[in-house]
PDB file of N, CA and C in Angstrom:
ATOM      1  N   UNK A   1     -29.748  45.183 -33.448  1.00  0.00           N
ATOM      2  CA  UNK A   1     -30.534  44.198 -32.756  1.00  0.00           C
ATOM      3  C   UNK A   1     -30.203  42.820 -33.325  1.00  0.00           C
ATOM      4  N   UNK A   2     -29.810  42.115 -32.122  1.00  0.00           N
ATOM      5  CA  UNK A   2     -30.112  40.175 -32.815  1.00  0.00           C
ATOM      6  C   UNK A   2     -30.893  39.517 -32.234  1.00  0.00           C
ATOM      7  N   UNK A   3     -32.025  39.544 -33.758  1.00  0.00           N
ATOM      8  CA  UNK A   3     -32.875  38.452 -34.014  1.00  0.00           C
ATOM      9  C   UNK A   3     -32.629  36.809 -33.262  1.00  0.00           C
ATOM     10  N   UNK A   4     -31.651  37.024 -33.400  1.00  0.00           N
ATOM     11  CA  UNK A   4     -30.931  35.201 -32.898  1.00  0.00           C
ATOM     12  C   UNK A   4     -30.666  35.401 -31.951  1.00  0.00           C
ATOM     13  N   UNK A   5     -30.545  36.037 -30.690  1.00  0.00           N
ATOM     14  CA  UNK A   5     -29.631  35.485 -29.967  1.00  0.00           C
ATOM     15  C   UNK A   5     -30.285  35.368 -28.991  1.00  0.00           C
ATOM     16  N   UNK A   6     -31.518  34.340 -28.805  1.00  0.00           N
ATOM     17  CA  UNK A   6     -32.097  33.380 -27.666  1.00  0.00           C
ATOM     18  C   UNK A   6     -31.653  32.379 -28.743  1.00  0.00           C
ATOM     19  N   UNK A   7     -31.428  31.871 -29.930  1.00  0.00           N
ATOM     20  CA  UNK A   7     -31.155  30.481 -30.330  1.00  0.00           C
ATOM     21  C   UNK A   7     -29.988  29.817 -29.544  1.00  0.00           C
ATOM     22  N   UNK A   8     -30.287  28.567 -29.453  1.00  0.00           N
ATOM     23  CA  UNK A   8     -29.367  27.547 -29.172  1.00  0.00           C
ATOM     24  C   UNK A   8     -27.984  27.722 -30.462  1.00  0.00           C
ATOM     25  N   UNK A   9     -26.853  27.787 -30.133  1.00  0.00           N
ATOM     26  CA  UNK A   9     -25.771  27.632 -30.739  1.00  0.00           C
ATOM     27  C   UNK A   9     -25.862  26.412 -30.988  1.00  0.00           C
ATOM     28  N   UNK A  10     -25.207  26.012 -31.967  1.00  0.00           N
ATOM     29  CA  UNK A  10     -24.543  24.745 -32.322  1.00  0.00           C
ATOM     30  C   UNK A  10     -23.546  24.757 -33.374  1.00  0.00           C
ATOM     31  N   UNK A  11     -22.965  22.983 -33.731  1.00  0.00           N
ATOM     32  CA  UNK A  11     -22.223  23.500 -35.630  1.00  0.00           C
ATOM     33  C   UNK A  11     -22.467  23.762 -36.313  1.00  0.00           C
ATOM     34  N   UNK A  12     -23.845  23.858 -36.855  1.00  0.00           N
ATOM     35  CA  UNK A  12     -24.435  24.221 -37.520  1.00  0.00           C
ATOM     36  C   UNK A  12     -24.865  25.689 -37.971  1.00  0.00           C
ATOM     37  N   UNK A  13     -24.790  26.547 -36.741  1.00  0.00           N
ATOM     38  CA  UNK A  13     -24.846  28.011 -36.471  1.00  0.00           C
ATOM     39  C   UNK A  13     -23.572  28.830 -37.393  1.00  0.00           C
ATOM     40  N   UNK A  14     -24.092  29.822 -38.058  1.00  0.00           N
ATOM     41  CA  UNK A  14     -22.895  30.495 -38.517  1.00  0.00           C
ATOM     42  C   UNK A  14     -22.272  31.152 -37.280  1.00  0.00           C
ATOM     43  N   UNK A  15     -20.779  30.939 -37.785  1.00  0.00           N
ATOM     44  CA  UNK A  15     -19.753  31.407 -37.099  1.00  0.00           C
ATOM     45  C   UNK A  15     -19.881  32.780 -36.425  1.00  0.00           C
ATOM     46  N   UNK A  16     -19.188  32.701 -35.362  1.00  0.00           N
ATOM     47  CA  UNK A  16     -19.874  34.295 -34.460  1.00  0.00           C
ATOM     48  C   UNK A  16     -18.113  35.059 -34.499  1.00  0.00           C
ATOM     49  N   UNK A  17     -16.828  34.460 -34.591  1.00  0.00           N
ATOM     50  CA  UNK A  17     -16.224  35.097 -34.210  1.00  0.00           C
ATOM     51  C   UNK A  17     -15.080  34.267 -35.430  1.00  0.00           C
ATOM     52  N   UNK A  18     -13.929  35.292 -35.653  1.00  0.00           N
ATOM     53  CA  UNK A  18     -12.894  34.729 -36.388  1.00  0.00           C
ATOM     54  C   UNK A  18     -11.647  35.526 -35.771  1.00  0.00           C
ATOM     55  N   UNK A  19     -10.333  34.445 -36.753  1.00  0.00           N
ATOM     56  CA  UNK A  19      -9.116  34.924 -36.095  1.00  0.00           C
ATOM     57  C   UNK A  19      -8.158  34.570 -37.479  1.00  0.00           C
ATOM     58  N   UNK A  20      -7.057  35.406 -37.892  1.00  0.00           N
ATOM     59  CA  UNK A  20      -6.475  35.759 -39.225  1.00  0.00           C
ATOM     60  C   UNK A  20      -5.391  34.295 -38.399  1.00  0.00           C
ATOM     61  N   UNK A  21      -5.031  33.634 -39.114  1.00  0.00           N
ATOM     62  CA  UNK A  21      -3.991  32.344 -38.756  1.00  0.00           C
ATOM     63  C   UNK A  21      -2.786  32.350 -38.970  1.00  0.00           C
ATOM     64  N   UNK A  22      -1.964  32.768 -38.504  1.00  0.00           N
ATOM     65  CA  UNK A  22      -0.575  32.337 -38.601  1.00  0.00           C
ATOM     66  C   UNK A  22       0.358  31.344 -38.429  1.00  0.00           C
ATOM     67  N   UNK A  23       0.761  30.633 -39.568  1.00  0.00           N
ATOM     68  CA  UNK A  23       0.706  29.200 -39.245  1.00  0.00           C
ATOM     69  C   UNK A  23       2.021  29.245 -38.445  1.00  0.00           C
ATOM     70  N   UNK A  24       2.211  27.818 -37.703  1.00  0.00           N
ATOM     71  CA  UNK A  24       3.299  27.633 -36.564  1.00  0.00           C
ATOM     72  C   UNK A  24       3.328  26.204 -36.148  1.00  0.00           C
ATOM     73  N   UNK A  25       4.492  25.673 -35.938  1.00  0.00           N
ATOM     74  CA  UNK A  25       5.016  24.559 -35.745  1.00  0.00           C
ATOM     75  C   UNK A  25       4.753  24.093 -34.386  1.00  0.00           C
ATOM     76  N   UNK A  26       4.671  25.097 -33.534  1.00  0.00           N
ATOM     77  CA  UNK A  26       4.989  25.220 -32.241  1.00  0.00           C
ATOM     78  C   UNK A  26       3.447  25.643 -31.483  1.00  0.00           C
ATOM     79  N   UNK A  27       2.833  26.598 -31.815  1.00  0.00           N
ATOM     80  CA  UNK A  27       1.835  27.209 -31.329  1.00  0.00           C
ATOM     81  C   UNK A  27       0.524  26.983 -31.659  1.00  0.00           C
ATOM     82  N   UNK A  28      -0.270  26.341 -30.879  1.00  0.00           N
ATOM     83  CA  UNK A  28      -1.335  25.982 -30.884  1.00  0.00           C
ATOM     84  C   UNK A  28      -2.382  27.151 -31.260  1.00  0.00           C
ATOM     85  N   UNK A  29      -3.603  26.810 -32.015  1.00  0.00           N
ATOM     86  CA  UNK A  29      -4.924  28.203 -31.872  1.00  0.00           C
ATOM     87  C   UNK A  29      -5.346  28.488 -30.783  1.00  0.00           C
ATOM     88  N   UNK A  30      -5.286  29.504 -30.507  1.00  0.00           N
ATOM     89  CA  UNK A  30      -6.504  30.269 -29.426  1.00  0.00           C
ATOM     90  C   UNK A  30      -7.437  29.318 -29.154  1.00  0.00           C
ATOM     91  N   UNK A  31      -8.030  28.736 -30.279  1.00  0.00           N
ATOM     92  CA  UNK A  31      -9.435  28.223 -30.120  1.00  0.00           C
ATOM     93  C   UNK A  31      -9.643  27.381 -31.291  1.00  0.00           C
ATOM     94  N   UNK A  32     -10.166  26.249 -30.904  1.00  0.00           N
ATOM     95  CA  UNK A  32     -10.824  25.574 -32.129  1.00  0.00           C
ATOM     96  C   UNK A  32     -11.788  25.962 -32.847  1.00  0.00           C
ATOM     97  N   UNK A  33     -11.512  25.578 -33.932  1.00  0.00           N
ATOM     98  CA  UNK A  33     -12.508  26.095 -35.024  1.00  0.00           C
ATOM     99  C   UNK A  33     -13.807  25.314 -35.565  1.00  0.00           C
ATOM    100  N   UNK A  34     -14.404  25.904 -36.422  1.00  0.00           N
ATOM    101  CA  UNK A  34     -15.635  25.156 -36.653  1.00  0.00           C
ATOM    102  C   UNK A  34     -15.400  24.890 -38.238  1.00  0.00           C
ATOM    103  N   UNK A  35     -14.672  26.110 -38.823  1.00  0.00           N
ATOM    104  CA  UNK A  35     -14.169  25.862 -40.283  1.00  0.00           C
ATOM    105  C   UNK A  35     -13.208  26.420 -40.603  1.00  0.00           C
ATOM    106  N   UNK A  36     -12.282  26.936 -41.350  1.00  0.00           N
ATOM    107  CA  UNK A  36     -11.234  27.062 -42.045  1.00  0.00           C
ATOM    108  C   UNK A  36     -11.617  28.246 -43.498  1.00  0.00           C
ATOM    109  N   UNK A  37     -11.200  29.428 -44.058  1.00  0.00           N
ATOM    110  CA  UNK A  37     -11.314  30.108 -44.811  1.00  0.00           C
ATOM    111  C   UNK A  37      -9.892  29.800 -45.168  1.00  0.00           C
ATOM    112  N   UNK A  38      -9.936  30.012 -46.816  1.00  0.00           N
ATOM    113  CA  UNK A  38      -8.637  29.618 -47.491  1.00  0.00           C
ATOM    114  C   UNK A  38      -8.741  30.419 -48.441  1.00  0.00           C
ATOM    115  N   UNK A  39      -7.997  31.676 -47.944  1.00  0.00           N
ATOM    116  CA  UNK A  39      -8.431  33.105 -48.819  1.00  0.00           C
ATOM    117  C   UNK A  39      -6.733  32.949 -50.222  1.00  0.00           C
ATOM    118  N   UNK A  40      -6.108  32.418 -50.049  1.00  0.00           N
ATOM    119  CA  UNK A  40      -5.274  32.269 -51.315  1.00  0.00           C
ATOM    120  C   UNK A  40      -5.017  30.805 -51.629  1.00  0.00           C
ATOM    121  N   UNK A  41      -4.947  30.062 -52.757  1.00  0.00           N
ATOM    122  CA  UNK A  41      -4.998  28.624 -53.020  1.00  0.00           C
ATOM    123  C   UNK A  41      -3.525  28.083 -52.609  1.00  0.00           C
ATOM    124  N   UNK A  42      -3.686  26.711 -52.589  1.00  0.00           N
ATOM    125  CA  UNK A  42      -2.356  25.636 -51.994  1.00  0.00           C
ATOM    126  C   UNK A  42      -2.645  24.903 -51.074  1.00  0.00           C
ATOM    127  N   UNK A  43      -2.234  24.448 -50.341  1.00  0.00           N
ATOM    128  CA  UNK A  43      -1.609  23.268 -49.156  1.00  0.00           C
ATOM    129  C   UNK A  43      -2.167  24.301 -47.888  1.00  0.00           C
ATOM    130  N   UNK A  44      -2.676  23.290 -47.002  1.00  0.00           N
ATOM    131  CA  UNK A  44      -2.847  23.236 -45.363  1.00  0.00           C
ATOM    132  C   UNK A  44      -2.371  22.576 -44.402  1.00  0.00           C
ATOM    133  N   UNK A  45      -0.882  22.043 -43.736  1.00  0.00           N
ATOM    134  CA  UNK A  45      -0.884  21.205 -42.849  1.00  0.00           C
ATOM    135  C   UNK A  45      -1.684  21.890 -41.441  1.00  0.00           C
ATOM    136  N   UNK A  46      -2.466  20.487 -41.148  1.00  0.00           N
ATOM    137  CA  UNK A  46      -2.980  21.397 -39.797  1.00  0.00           C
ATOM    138  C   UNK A  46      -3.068  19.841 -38.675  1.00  0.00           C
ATOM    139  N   UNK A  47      -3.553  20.445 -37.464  1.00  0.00           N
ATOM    140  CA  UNK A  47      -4.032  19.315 -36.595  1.00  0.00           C
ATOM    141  C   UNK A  47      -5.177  19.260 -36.375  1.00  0.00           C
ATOM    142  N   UNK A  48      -5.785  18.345 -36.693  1.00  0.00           N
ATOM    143  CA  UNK A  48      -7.382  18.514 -36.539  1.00  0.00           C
ATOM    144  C   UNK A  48      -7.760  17.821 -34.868  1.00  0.00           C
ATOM    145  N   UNK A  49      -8.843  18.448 -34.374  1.00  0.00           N
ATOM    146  CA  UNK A  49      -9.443  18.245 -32.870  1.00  0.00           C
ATOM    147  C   UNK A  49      -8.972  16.688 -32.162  1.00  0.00           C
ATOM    148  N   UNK A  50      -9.375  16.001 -32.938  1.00  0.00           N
ATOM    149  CA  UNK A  50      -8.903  13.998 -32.471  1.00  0.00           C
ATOM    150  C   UNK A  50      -7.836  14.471 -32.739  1.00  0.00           C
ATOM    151  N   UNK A  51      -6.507  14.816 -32.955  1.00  0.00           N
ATOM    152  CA  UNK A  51      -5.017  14.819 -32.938  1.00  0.00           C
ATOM    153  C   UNK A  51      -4.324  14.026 -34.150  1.00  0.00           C
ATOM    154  N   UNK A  52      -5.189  13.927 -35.068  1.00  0.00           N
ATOM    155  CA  UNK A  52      -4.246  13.371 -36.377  1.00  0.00           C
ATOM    156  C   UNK A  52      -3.950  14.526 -36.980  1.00  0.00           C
ATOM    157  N   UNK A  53      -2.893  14.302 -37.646  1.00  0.00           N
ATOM    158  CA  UNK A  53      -2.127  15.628 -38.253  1.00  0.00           C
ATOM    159  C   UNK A  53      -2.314  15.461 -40.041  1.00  0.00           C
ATOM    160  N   UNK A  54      -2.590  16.186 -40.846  1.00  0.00           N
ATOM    161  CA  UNK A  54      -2.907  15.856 -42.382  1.00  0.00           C
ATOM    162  C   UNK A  54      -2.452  16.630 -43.428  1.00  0.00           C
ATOM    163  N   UNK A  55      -2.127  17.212 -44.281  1.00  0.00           N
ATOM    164  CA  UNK A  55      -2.085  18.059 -45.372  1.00  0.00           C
ATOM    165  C   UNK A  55      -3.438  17.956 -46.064  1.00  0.00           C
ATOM    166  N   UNK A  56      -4.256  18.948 -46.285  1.00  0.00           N
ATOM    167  CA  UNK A  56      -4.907  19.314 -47.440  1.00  0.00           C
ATOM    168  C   UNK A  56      -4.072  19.999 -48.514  1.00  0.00           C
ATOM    169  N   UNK A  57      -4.615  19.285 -49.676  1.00  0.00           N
ATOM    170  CA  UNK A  57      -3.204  19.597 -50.645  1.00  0.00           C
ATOM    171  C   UNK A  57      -4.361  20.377 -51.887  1.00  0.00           C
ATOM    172  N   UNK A  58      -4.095  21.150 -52.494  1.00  0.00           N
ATOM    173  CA  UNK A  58      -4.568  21.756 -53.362  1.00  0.00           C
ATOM    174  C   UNK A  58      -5.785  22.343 -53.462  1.00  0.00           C
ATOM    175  N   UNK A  59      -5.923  23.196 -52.206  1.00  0.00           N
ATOM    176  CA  UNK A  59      -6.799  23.688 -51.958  1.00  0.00           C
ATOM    177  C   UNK A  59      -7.221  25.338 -52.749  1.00  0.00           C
ATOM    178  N   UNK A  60      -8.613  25.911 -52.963  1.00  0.00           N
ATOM    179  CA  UNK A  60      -8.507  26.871 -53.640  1.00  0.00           C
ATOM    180  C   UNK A  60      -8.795  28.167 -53.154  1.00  0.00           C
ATOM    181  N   UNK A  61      -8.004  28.925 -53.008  1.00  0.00           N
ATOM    182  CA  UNK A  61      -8.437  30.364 -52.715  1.00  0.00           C
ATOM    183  C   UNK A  61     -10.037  30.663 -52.630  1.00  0.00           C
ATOM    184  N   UNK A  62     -10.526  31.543 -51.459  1.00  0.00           N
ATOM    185  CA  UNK A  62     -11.944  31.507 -51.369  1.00  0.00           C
ATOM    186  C   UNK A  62     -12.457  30.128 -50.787  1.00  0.00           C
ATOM    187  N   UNK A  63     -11.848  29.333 -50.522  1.00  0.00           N
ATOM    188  CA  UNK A  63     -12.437  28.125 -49.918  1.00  0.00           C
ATOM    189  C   UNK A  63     -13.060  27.871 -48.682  1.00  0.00           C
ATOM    190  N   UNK A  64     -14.242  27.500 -48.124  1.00  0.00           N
ATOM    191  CA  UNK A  64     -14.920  27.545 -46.655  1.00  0.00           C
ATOM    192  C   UNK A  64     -14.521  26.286 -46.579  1.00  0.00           C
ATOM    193  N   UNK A  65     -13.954  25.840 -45.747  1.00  0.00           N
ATOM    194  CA  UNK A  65     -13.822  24.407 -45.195  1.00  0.00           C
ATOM    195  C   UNK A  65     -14.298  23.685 -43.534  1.00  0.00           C
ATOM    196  N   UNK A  66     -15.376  23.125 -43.773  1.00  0.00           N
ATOM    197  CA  UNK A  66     -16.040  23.005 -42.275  1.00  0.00           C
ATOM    198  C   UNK A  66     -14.890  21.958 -41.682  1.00  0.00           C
ATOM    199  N   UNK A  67     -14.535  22.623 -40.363  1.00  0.00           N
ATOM    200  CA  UNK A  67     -12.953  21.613 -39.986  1.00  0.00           C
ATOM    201  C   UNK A  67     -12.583  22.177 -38.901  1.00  0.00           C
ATOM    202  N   UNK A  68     -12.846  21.019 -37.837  1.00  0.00           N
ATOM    203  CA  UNK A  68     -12.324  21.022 -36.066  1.00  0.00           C
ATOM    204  C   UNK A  68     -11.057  21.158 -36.166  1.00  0.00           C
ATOM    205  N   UNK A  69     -10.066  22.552 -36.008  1.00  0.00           N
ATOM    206  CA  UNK A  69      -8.703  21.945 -36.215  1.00  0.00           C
ATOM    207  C   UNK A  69      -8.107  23.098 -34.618  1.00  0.00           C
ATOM    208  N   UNK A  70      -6.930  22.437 -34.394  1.00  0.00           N
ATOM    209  CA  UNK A  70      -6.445  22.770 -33.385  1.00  0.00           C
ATOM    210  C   UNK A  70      -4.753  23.789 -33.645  1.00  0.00           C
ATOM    211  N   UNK A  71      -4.398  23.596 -35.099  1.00  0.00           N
ATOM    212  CA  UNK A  71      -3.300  24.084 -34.980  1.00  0.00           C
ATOM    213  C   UNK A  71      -2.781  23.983 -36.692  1.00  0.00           C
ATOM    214  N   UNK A  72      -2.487  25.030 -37.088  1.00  0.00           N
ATOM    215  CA  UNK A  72      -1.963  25.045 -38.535  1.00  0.00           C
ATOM    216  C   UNK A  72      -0.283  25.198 -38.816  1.00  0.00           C
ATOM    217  N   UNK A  73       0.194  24.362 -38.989  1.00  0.00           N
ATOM    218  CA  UNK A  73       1.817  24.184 -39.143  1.00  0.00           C
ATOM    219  C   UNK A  73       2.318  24.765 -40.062  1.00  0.00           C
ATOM    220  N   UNK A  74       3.652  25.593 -39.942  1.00  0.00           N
ATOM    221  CA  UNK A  74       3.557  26.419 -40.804  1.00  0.00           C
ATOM    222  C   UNK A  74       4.345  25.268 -42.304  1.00  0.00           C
ATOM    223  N   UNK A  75       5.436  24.484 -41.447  1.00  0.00           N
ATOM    224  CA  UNK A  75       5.703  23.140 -42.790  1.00  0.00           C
ATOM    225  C   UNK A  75       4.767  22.614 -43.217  1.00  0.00           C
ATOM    226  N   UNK A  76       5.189  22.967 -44.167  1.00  0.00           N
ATOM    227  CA  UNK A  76       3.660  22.282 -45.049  1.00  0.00           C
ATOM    228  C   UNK A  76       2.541  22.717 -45.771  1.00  0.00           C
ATOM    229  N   UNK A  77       2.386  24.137 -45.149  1.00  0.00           N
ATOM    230  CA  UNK A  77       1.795  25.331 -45.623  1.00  0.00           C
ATOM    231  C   UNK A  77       1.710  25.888 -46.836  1.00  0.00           C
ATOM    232  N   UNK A  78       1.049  26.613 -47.900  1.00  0.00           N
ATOM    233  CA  UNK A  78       1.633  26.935 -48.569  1.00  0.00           C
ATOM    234  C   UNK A  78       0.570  28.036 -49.262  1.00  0.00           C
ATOM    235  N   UNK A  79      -0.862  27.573 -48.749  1.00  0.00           N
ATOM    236  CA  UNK A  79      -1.942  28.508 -48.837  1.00  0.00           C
ATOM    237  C   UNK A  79      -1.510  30.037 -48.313  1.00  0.00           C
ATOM    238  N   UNK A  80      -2.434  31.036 -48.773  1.00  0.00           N
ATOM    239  CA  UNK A  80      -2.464  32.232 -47.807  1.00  0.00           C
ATOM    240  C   UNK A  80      -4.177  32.780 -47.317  1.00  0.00           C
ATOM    241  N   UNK A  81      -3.750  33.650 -46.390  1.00  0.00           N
ATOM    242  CA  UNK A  81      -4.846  34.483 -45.894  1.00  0.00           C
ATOM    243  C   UNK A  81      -5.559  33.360 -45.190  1.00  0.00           C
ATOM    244  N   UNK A  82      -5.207  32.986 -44.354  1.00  0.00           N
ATOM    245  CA  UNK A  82      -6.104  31.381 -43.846  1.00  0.00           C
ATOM    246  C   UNK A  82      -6.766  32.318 -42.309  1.00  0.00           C
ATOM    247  N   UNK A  83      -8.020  32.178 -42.203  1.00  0.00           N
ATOM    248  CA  UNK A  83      -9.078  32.404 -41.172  1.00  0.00           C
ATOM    249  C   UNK A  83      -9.828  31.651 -40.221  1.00  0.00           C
ATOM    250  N   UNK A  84      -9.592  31.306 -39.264  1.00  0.00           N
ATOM    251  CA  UNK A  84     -10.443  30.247 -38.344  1.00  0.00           C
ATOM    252  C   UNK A  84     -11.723  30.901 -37.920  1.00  0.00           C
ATOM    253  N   UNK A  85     -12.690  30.262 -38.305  1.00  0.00           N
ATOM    254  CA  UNK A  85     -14.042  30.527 -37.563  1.00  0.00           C
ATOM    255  C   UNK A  85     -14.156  29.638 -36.570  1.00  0.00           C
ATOM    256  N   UNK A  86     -15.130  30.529 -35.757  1.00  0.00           N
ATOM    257  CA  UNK A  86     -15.704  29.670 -35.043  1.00  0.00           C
ATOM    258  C   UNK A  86     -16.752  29.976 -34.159  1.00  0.00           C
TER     259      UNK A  86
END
Protein backbone atom coordinates (compact mmCIF):
# COMPACT_ATOMS: atom_id res chain seq x y z
CA UNK A 1 0.00 0.00 0.00
CA UNK A 2 1.07 3.84 -0.69
CA UNK A 3 0.46 6.00 1.95
CA UNK A 4 1.52 8.86 -0.56
CA UNK A 5 0.17 8.51 -3.46
CA UNK A 6 -2.74 11.23 -3.45
CA UNK A 7 0.37 13.69 -2.63
CA UNK A 8 1.24 16.27 -5.03
CA UNK A 9 4.73 15.35 -6.58
CA UNK A 10 7.23 17.81 -6.70
CA UNK A 11 11.40 18.34 -6.28
CA UNK A 12 11.20 17.96 -3.32
CA UNK A 13 9.46 14.41 -3.33
CA UNK A 14 11.77 11.45 -3.10
CA UNK A 15 12.62 10.01 -6.25
CA UNK A 16 10.07 7.39 -7.65
CA UNK A 17 12.13 5.88 -10.39
CA UNK A 18 15.97 5.42 -11.38
CA UNK A 19 18.19 4.48 -14.31
CA UNK A 20 22.06 2.92 -14.03
CA UNK A 21 23.98 5.78 -16.51
CA UNK A 22 26.10 5.11 -19.11
CA UNK A 23 28.00 7.87 -19.93
CA UNK A 24 28.02 9.05 -23.80
CA UNK A 25 29.12 11.76 -25.93
CA UNK A 26 26.41 11.35 -28.21
CA UNK A 27 23.31 10.11 -26.32
CA UNK A 28 21.13 11.98 -24.45
CA UNK A 29 19.09 10.48 -20.93
CA UNK A 30 15.88 8.95 -21.22
CA UNK A 31 14.85 11.49 -18.83
CA UNK A 32 15.91 14.23 -16.74
CA UNK A 33 16.83 13.87 -13.49
CA UNK A 34 16.16 15.31 -10.21
CA UNK A 35 19.64 14.08 -8.75
CA UNK A 36 22.63 12.20 -9.57
CA UNK A 37 24.04 9.05 -7.31
CA UNK A 38 27.85 8.81 -7.50
CA UNK A 39 28.30 5.27 -6.38
CA UNK A 40 32.36 5.28 -7.08
CA UNK A 41 34.46 8.67 -6.51
CA UNK A 42 36.00 11.12 -9.44
CA UNK A 43 34.85 13.47 -12.16
CA UNK A 44 31.27 14.01 -13.83
CA UNK A 45 31.09 15.76 -17.17
CA UNK A 46 27.44 16.20 -17.69
CA UNK A 47 24.80 18.66 -19.32
CA UNK A 48 22.71 20.13 -17.00
CA UNK A 49 18.72 21.06 -18.01
CA UNK A 50 19.58 25.12 -19.12
CA UNK A 51 22.31 23.50 -21.55
CA UNK A 52 25.60 24.53 -19.93
CA UNK A 53 27.94 21.77 -19.97
CA UNK A 54 30.42 21.43 -16.58
CA UNK A 55 32.74 18.91 -14.92
CA UNK A 56 32.17 18.12 -11.33
CA UNK A 57 35.58 17.28 -10.37
CA UNK A 58 36.28 15.27 -7.31
CA UNK A 59 33.43 13.93 -6.44
CA UNK A 60 32.95 11.05 -3.72
CA UNK A 61 31.66 7.69 -4.03
CA UNK A 62 28.17 7.37 -2.27
CA UNK A 63 27.42 10.88 -3.25
CA UNK A 64 23.51 12.16 -3.71
CA UNK A 65 23.74 15.10 -5.83
CA UNK A 66 20.41 17.12 -6.34
CA UNK A 67 21.01 18.01 -10.28
CA UNK A 68 18.66 18.72 -13.46
CA UNK A 69 20.97 17.07 -15.90
CA UNK A 70 20.22 15.99 -19.37
CA UNK A 71 23.20 13.96 -20.44
CA UNK A 72 26.50 12.52 -18.91
CA UNK A 73 29.58 12.55 -21.34
CA UNK A 74 31.52 9.90 -21.24
CA UNK A 75 34.99 12.53 -21.81
CA UNK A 76 35.47 13.64 -18.88
CA UNK A 77 34.10 11.00 -16.81
CA UNK A 78 35.86 9.27 -14.53
CA UNK A 79 33.42 8.44 -11.58
CA UNK A 80 31.63 4.98 -11.51
CA UNK A 81 28.25 3.39 -10.83
CA UNK A 82 26.50 6.81 -11.63
CA UNK A 83 22.41 6.60 -11.16
CA UNK A 84 19.84 9.17 -12.31
CA UNK A 85 16.86 9.68 -10.19
CA UNK A 86 14.09 11.02 -10.78
Amino acid sequence: MDTFKTFARSLTSPPEHALEIAPSDAAPLPHVTRALYVGGSGDVALRLLGGAEVTFRGLQGGSLIPIRITMVKSAGTTATGLIGLW
